[in-house]
PDB file of N, CA and C in Angstrom:
ATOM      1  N   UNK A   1      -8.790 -22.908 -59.751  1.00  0.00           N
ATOM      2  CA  UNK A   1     -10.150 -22.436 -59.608  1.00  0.00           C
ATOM      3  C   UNK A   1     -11.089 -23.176 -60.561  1.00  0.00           C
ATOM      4  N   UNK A   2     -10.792 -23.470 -61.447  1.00  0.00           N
ATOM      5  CA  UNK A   2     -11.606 -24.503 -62.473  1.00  0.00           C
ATOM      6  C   UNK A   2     -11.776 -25.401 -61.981  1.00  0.00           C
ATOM      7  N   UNK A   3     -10.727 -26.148 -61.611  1.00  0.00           N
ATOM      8  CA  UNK A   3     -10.603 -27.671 -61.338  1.00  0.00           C
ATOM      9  C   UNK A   3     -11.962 -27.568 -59.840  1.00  0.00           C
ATOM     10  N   UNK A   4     -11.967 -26.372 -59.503  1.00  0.00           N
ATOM     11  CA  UNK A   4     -12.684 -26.446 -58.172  1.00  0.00           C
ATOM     12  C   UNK A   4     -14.142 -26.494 -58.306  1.00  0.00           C
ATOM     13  N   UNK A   5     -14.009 -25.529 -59.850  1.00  0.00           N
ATOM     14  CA  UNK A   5     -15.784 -25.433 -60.458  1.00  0.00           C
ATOM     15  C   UNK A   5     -15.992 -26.663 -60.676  1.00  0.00           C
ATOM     16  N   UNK A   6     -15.207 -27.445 -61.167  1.00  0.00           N
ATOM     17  CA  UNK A   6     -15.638 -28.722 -61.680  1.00  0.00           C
ATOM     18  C   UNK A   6     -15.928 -30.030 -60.491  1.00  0.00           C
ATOM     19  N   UNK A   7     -15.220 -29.640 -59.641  1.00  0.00           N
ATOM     20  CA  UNK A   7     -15.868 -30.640 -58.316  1.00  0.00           C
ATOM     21  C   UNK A   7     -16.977 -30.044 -57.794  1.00  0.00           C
ATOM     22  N   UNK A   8     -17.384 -28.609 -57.970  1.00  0.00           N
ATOM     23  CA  UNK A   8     -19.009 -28.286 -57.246  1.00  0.00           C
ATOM     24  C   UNK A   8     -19.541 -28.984 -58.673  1.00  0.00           C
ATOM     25  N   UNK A   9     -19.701 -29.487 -59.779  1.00  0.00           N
ATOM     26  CA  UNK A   9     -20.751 -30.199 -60.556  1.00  0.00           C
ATOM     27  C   UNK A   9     -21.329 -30.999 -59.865  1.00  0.00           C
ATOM     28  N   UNK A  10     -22.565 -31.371 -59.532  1.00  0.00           N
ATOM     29  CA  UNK A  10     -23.205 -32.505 -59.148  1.00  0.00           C
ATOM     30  C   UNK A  10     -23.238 -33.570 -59.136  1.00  0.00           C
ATOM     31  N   UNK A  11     -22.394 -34.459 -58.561  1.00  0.00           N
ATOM     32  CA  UNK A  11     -22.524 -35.632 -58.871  1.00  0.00           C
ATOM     33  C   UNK A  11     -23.903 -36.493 -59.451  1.00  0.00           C
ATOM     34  N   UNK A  12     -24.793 -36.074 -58.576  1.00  0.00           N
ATOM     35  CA  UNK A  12     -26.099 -36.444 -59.126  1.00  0.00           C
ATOM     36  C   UNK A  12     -26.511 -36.649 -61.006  1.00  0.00           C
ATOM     37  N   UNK A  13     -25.675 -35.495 -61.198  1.00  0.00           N
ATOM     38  CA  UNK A  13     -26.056 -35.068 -62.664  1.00  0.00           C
ATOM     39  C   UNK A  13     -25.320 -36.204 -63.526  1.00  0.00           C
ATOM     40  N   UNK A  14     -23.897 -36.551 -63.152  1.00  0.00           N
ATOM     41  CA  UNK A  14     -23.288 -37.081 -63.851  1.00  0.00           C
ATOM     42  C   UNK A  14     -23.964 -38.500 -63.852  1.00  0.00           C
ATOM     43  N   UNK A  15     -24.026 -38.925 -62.818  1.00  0.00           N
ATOM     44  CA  UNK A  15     -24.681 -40.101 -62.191  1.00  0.00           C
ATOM     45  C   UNK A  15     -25.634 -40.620 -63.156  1.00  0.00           C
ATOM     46  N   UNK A  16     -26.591 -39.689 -62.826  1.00  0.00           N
ATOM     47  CA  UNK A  16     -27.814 -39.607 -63.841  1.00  0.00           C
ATOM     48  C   UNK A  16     -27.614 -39.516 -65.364  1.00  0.00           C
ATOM     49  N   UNK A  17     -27.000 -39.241 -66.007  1.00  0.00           N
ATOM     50  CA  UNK A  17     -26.469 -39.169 -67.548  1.00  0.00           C
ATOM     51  C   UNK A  17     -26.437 -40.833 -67.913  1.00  0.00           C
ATOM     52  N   UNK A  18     -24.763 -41.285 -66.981  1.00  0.00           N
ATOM     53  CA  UNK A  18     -24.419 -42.325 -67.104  1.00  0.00           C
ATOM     54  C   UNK A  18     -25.480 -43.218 -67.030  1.00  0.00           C
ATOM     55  N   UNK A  19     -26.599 -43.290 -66.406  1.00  0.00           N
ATOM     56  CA  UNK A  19     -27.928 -44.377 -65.664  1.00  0.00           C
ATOM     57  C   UNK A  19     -28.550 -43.858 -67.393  1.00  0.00           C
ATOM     58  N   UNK A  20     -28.748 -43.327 -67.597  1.00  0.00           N
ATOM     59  CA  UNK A  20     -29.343 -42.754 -68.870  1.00  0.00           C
ATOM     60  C   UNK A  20     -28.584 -43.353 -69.969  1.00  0.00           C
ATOM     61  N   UNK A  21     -27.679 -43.810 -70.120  1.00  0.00           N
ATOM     62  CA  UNK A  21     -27.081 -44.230 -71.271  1.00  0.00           C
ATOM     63  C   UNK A  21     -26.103 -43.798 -72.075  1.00  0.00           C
ATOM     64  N   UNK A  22     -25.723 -42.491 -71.383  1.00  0.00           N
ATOM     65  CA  UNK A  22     -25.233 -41.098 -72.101  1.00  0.00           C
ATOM     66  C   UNK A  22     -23.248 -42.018 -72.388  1.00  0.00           C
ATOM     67  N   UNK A  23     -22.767 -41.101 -73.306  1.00  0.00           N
ATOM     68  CA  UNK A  23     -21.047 -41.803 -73.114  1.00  0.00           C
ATOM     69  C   UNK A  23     -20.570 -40.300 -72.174  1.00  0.00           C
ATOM     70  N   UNK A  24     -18.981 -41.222 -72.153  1.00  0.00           N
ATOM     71  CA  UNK A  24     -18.391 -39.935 -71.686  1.00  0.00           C
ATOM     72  C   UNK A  24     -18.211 -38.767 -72.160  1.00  0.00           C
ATOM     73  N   UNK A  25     -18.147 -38.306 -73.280  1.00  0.00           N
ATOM     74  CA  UNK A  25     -18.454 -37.292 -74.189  1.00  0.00           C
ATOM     75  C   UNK A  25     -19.312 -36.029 -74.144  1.00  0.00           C
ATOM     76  N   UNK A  26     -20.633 -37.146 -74.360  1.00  0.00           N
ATOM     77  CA  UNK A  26     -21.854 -36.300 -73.909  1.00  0.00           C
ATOM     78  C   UNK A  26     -21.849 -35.569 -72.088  1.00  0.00           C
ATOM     79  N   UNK A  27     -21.379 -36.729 -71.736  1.00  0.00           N
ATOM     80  CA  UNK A  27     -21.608 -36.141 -70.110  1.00  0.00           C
ATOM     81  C   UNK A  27     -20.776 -34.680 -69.846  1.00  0.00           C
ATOM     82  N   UNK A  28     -19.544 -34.635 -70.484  1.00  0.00           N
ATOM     83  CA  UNK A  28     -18.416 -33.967 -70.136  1.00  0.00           C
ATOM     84  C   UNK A  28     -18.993 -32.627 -71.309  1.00  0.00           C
ATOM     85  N   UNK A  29     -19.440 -32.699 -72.071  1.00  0.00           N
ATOM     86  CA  UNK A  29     -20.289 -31.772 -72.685  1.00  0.00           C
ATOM     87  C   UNK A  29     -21.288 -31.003 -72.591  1.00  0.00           C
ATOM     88  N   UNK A  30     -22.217 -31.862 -71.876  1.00  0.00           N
ATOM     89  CA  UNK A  30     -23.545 -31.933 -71.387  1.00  0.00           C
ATOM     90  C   UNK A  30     -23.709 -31.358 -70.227  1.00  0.00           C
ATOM     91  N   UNK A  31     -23.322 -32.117 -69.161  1.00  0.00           N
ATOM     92  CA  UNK A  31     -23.091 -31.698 -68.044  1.00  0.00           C
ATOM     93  C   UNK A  31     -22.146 -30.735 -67.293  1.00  0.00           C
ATOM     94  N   UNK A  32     -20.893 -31.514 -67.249  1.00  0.00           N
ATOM     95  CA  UNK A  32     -19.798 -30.957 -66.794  1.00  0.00           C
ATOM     96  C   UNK A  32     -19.486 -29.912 -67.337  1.00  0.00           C
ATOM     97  N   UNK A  33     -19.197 -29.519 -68.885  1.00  0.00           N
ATOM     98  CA  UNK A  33     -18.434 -27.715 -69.618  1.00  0.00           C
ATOM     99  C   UNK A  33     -19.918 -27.024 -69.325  1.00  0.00           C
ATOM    100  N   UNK A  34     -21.371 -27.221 -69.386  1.00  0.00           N
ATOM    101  CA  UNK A  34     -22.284 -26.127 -69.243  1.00  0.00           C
ATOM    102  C   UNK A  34     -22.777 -26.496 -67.387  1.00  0.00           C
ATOM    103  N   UNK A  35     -22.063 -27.004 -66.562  1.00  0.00           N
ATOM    104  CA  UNK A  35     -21.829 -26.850 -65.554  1.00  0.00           C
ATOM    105  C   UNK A  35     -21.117 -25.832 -64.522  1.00  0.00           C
ATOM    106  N   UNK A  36     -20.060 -26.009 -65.293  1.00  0.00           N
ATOM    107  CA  UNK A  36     -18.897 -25.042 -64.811  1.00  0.00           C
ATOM    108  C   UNK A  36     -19.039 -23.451 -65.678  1.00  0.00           C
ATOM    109  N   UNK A  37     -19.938 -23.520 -66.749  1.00  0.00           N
ATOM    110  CA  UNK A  37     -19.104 -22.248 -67.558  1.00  0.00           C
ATOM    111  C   UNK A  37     -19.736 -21.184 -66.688  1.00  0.00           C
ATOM    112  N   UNK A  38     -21.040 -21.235 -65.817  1.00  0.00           N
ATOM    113  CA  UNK A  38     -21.019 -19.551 -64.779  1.00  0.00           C
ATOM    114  C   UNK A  38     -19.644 -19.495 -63.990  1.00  0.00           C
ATOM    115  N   UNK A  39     -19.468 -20.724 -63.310  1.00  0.00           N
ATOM    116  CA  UNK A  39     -17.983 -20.426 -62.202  1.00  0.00           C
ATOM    117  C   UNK A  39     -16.850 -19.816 -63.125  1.00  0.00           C
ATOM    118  N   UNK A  40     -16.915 -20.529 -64.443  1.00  0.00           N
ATOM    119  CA  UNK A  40     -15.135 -20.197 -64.968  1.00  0.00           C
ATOM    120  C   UNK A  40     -15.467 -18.404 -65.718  1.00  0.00           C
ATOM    121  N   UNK A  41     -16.666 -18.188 -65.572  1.00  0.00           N
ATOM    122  CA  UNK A  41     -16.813 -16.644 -66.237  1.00  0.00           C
ATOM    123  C   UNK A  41     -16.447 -15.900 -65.058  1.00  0.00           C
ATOM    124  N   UNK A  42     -17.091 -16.056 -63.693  1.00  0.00           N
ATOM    125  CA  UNK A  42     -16.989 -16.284 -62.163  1.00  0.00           C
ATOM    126  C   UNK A  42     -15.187 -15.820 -62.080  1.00  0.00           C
ATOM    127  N   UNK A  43     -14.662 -16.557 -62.397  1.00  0.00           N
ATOM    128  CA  UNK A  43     -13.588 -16.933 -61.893  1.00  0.00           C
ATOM    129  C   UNK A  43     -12.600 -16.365 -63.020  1.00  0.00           C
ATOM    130  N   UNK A  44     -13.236 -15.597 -63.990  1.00  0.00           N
ATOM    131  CA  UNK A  44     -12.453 -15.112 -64.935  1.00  0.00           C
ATOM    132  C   UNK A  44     -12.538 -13.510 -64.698  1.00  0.00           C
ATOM    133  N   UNK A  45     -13.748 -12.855 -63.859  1.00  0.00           N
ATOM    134  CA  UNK A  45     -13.830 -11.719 -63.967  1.00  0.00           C
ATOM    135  C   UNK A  45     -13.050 -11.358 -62.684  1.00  0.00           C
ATOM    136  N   UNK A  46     -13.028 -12.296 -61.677  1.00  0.00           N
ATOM    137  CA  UNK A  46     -12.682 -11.838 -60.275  1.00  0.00           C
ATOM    138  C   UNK A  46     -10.766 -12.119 -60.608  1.00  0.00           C
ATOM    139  N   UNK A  47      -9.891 -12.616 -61.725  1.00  0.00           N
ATOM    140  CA  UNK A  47      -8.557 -12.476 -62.450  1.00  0.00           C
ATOM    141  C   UNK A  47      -8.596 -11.802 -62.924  1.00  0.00           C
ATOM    142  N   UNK A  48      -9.578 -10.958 -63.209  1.00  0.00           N
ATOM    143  CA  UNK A  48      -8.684  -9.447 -64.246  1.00  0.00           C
ATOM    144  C   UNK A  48      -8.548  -8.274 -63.424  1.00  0.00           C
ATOM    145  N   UNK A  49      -8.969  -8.491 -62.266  1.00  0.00           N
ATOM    146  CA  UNK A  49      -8.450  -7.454 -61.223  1.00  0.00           C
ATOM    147  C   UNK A  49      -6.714  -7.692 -61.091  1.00  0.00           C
ATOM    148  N   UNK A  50      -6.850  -8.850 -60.612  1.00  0.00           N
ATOM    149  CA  UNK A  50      -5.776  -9.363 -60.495  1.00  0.00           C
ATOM    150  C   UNK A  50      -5.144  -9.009 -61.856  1.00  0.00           C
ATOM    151  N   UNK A  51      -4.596  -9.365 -63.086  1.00  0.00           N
ATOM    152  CA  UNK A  51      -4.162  -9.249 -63.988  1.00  0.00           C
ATOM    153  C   UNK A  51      -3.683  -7.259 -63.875  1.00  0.00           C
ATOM    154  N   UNK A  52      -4.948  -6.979 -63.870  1.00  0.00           N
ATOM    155  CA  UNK A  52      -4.755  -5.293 -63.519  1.00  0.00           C
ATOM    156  C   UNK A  52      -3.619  -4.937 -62.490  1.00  0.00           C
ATOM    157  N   UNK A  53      -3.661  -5.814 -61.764  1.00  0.00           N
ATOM    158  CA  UNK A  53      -2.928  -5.593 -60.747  1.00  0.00           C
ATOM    159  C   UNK A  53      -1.267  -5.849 -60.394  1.00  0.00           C
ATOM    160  N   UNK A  54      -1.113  -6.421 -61.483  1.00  0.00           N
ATOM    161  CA  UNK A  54       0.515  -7.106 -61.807  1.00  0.00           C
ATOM    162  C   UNK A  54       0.217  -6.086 -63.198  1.00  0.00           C
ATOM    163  N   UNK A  55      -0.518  -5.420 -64.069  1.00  0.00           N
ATOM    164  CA  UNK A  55       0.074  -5.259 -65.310  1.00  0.00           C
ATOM    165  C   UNK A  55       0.710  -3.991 -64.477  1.00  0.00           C
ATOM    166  N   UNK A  56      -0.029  -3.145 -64.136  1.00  0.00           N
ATOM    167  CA  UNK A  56       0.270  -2.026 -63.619  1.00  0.00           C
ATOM    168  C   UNK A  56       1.726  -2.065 -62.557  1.00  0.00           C
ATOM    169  N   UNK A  57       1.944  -2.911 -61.884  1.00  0.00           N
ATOM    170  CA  UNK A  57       3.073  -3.348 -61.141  1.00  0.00           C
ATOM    171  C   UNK A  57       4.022  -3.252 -62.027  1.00  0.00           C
ATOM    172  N   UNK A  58       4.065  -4.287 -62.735  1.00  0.00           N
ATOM    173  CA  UNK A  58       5.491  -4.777 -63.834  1.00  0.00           C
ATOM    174  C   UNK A  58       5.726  -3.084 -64.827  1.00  0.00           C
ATOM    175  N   UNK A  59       4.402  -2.089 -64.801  1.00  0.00           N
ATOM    176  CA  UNK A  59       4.475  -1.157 -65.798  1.00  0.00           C
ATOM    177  C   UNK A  59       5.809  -0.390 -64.940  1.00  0.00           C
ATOM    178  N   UNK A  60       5.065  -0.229 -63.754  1.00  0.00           N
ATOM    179  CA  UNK A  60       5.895   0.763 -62.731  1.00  0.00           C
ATOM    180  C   UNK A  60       7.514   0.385 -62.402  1.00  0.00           C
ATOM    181  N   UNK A  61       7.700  -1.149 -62.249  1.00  0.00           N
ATOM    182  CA  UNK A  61       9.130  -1.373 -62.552  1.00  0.00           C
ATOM    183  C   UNK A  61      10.095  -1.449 -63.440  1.00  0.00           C
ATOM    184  N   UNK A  62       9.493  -1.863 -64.795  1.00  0.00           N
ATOM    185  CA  UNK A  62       9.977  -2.301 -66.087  1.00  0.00           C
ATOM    186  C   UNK A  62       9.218  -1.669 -67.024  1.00  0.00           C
ATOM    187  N   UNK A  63       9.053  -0.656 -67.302  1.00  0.00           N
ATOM    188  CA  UNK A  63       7.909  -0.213 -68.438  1.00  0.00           C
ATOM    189  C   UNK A  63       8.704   1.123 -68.720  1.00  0.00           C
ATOM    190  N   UNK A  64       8.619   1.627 -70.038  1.00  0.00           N
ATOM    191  CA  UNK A  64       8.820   2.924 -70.548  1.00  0.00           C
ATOM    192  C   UNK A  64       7.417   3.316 -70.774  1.00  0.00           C
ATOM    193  N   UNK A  65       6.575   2.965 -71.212  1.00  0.00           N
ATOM    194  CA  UNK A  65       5.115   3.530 -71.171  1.00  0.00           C
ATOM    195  C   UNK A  65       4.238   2.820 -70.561  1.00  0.00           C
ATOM    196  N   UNK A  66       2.893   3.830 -70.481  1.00  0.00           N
ATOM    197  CA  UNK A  66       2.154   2.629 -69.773  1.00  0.00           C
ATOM    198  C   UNK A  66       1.592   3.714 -68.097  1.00  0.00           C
ATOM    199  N   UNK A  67      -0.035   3.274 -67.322  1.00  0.00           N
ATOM    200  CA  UNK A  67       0.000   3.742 -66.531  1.00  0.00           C
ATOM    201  C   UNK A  67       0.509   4.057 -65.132  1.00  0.00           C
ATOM    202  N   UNK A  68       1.421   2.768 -65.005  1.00  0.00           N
ATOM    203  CA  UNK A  68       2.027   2.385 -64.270  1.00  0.00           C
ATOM    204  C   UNK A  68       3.305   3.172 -64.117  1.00  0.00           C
ATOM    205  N   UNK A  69       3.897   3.233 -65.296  1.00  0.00           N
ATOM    206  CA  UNK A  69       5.435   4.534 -65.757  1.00  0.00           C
ATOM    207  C   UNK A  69       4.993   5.641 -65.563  1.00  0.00           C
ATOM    208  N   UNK A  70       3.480   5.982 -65.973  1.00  0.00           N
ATOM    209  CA  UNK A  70       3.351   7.619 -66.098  1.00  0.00           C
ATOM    210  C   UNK A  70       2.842   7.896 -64.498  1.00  0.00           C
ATOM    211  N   UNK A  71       2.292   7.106 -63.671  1.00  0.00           N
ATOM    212  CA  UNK A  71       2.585   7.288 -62.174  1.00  0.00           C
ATOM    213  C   UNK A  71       3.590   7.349 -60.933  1.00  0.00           C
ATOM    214  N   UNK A  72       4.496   6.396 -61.916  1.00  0.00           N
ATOM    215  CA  UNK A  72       5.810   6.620 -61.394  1.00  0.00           C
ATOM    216  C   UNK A  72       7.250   7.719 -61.694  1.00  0.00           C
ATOM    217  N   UNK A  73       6.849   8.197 -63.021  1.00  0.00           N
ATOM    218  CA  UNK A  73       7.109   9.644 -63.535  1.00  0.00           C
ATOM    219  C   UNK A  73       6.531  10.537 -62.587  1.00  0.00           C
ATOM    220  N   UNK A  74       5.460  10.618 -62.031  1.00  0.00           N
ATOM    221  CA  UNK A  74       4.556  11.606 -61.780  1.00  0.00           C
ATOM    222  C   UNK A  74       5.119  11.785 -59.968  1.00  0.00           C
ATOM    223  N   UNK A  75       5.236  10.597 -59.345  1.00  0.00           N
ATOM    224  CA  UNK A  75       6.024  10.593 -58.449  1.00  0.00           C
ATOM    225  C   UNK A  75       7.334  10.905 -58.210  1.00  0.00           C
ATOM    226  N   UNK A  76       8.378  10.754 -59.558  1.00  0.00           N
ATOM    227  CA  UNK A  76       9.447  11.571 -58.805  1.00  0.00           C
ATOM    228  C   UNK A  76       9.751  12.890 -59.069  1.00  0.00           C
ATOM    229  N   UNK A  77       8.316  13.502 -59.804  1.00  0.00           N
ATOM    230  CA  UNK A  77       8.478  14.983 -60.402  1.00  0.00           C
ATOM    231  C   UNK A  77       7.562  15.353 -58.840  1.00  0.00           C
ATOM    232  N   UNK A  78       6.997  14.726 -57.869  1.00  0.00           N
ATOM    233  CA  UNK A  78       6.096  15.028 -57.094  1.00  0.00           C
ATOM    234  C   UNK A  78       4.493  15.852 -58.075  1.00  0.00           C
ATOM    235  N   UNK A  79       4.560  15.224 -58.615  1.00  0.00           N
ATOM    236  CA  UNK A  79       3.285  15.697 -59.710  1.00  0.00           C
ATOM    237  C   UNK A  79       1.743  14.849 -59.020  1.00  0.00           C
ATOM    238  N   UNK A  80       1.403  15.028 -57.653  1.00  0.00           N
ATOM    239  CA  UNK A  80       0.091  14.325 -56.713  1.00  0.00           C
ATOM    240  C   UNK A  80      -0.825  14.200 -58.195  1.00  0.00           C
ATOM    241  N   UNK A  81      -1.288  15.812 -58.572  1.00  0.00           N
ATOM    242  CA  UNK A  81      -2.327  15.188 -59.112  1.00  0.00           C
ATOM    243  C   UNK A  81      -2.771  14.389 -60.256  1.00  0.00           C
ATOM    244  N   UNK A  82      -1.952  14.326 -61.230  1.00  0.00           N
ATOM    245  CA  UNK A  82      -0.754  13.468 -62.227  1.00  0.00           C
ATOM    246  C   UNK A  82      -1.339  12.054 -61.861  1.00  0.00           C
ATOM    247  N   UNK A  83      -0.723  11.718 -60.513  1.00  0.00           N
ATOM    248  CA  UNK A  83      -0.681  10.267 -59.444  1.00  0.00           C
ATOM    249  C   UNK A  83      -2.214   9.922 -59.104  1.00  0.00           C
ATOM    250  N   UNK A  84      -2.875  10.638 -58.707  1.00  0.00           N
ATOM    251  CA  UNK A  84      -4.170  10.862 -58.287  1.00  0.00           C
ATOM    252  C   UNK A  84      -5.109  10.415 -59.771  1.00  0.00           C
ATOM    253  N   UNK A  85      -5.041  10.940 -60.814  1.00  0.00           N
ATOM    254  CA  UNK A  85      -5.264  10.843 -62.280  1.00  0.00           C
ATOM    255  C   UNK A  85      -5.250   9.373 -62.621  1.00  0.00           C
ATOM    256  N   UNK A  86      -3.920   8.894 -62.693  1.00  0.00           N
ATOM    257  CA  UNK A  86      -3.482   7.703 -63.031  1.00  0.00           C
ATOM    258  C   UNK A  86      -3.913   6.668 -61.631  1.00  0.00           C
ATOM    259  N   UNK A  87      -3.999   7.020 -60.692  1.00  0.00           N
ATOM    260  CA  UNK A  87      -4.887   5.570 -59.741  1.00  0.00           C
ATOM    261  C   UNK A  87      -6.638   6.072 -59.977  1.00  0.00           C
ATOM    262  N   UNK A  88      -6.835   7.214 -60.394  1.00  0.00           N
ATOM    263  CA  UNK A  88      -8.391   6.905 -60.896  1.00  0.00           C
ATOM    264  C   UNK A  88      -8.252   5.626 -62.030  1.00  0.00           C
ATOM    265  N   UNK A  89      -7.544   6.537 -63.029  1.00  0.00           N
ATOM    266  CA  UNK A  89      -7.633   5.889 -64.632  1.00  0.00           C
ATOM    267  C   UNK A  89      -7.773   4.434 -64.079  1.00  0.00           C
ATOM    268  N   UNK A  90      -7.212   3.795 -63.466  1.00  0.00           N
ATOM    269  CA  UNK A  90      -7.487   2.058 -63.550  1.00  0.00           C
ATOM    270  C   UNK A  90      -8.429   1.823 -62.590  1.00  0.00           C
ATOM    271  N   UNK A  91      -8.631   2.602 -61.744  1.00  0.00           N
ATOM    272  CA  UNK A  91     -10.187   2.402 -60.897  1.00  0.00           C
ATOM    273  C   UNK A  91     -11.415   2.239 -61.718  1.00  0.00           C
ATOM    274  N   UNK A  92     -11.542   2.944 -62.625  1.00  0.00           N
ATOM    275  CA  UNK A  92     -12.469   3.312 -63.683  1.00  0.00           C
ATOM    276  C   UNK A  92     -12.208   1.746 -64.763  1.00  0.00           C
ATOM    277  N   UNK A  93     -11.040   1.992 -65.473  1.00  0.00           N
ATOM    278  CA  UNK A  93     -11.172   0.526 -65.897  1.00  0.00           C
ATOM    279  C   UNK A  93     -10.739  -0.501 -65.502  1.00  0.00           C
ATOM    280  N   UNK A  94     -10.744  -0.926 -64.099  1.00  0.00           N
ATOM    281  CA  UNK A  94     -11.241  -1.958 -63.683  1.00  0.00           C
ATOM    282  C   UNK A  94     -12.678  -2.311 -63.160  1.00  0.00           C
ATOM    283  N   UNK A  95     -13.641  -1.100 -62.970  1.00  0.00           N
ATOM    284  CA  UNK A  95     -15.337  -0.940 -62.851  1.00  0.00           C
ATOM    285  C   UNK A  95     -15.452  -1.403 -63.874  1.00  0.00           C
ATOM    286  N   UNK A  96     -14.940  -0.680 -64.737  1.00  0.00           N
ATOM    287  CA  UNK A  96     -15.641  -1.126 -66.771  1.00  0.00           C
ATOM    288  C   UNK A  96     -15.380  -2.506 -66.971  1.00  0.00           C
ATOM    289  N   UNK A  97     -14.185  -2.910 -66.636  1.00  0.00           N
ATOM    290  CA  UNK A  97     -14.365  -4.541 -66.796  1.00  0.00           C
ATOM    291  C   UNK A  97     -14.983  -5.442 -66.426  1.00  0.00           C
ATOM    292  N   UNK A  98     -15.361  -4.878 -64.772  1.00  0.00           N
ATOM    293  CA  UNK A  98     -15.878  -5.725 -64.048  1.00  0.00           C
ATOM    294  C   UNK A  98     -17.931  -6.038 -64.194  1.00  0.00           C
ATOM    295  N   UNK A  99     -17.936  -4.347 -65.191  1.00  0.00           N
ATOM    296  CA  UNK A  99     -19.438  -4.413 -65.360  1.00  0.00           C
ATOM    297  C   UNK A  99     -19.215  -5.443 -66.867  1.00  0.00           C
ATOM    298  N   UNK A 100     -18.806  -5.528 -67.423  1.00  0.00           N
ATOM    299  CA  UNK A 100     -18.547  -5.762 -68.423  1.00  0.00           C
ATOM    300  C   UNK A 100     -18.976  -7.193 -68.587  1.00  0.00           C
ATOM    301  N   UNK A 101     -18.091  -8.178 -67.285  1.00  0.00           N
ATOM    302  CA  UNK A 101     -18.024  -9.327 -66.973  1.00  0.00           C
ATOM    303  C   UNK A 101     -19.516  -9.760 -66.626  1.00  0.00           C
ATOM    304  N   UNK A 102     -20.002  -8.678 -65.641  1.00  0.00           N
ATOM    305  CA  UNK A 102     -21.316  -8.736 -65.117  1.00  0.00           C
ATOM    306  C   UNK A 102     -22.493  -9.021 -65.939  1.00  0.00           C
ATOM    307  N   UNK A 103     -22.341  -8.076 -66.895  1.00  0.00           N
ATOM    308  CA  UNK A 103     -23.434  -7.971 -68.344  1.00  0.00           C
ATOM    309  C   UNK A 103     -23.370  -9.083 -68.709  1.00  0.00           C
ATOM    310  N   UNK A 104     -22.351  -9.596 -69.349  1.00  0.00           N
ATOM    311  CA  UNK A 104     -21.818 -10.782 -69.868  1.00  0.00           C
ATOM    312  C   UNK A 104     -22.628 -12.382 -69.191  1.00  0.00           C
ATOM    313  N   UNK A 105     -22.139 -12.210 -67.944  1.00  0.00           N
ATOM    314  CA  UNK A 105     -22.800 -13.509 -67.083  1.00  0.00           C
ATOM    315  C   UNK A 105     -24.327 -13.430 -66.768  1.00  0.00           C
ATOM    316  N   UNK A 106     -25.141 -11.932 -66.565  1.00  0.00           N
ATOM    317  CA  UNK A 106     -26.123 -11.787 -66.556  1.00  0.00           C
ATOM    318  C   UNK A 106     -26.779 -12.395 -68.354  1.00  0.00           C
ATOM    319  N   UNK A 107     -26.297 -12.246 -69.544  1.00  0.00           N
ATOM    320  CA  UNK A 107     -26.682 -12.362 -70.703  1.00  0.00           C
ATOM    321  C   UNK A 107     -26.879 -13.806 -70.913  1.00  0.00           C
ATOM    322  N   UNK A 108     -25.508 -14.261 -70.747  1.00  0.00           N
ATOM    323  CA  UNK A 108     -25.758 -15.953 -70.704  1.00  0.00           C
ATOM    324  C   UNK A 108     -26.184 -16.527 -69.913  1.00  0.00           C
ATOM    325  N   UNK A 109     -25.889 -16.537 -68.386  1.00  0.00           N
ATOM    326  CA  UNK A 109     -27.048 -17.413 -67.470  1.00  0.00           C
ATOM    327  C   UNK A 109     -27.822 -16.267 -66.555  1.00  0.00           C
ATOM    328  N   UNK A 110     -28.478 -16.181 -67.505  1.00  0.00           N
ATOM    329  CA  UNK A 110     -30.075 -15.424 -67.124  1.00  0.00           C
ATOM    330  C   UNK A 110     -30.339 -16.303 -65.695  1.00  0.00           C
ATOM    331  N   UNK A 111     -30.383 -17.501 -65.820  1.00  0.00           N
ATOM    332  CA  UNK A 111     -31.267 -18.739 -64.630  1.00  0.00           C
ATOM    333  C   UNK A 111     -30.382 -18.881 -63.787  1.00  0.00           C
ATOM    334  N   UNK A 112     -29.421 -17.832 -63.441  1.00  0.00           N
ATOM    335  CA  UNK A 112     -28.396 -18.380 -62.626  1.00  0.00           C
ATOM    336  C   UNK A 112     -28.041 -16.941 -61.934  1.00  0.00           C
ATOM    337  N   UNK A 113     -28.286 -16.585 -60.671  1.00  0.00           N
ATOM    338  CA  UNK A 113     -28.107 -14.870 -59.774  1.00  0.00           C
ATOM    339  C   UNK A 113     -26.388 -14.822 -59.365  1.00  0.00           C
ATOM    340  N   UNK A 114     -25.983 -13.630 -59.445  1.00  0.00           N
ATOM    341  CA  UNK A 114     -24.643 -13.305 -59.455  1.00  0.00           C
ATOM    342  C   UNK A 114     -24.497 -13.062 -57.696  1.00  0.00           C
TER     343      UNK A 114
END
């Protein structure tokens, strides 16, 4: 997903650096890392779902604690609302992260719409 932010950079831009005099350094500084950094924030908030989504997995197979264990406890006591509890609990913080991310990308690229 990076490597992908980094081919939407503009060629134009780079183009233009180089015609400018710029080294490779500057360009890859200049251009290219404050090019990409909305996509890789982009592309960092839309992985922690994901991440959420295997921690909680691996909790439920391999875990002694954790929300993932205490849902799967809760299931073989038939404890619904227990289960119900624990798939809110990560609904909730995965919103919180995801506003989190939001704030975040809204703070730094103000000039740039989500």
């Amino acid at each position: 997903m990076a490597a992908d932010a980094v081919r939407n950079v503009p060629q134009d831009y780079v183009e233009t650096m180089y015609t400018m005099g710029a080294k490779q350094s500057e360009v890859i500084t200049l251009v290219i890392l404050r090019g990409v950094a909305p996509d890789i924030l982009n592309v960092l908030r839309v992985n922690m779902g994901w991440a959420w989504t295997y921690l909680v997995v691996a909790e439920m197979v391999a875990a002694n604690r954790g929300l993932g264990f205490a849902i799967m406890q809760a299931q073989r006591f038939m404890d619904t609302p227990r289960i119900f509890v624990g798939v809110f609990i990560i609904g909730v913080l995965g919103v919180i992260f995801d506003l989190i991310f939001r704030i975040l990308y809204f703070l730094l690229f103000r000039w740039k719409t989500l």
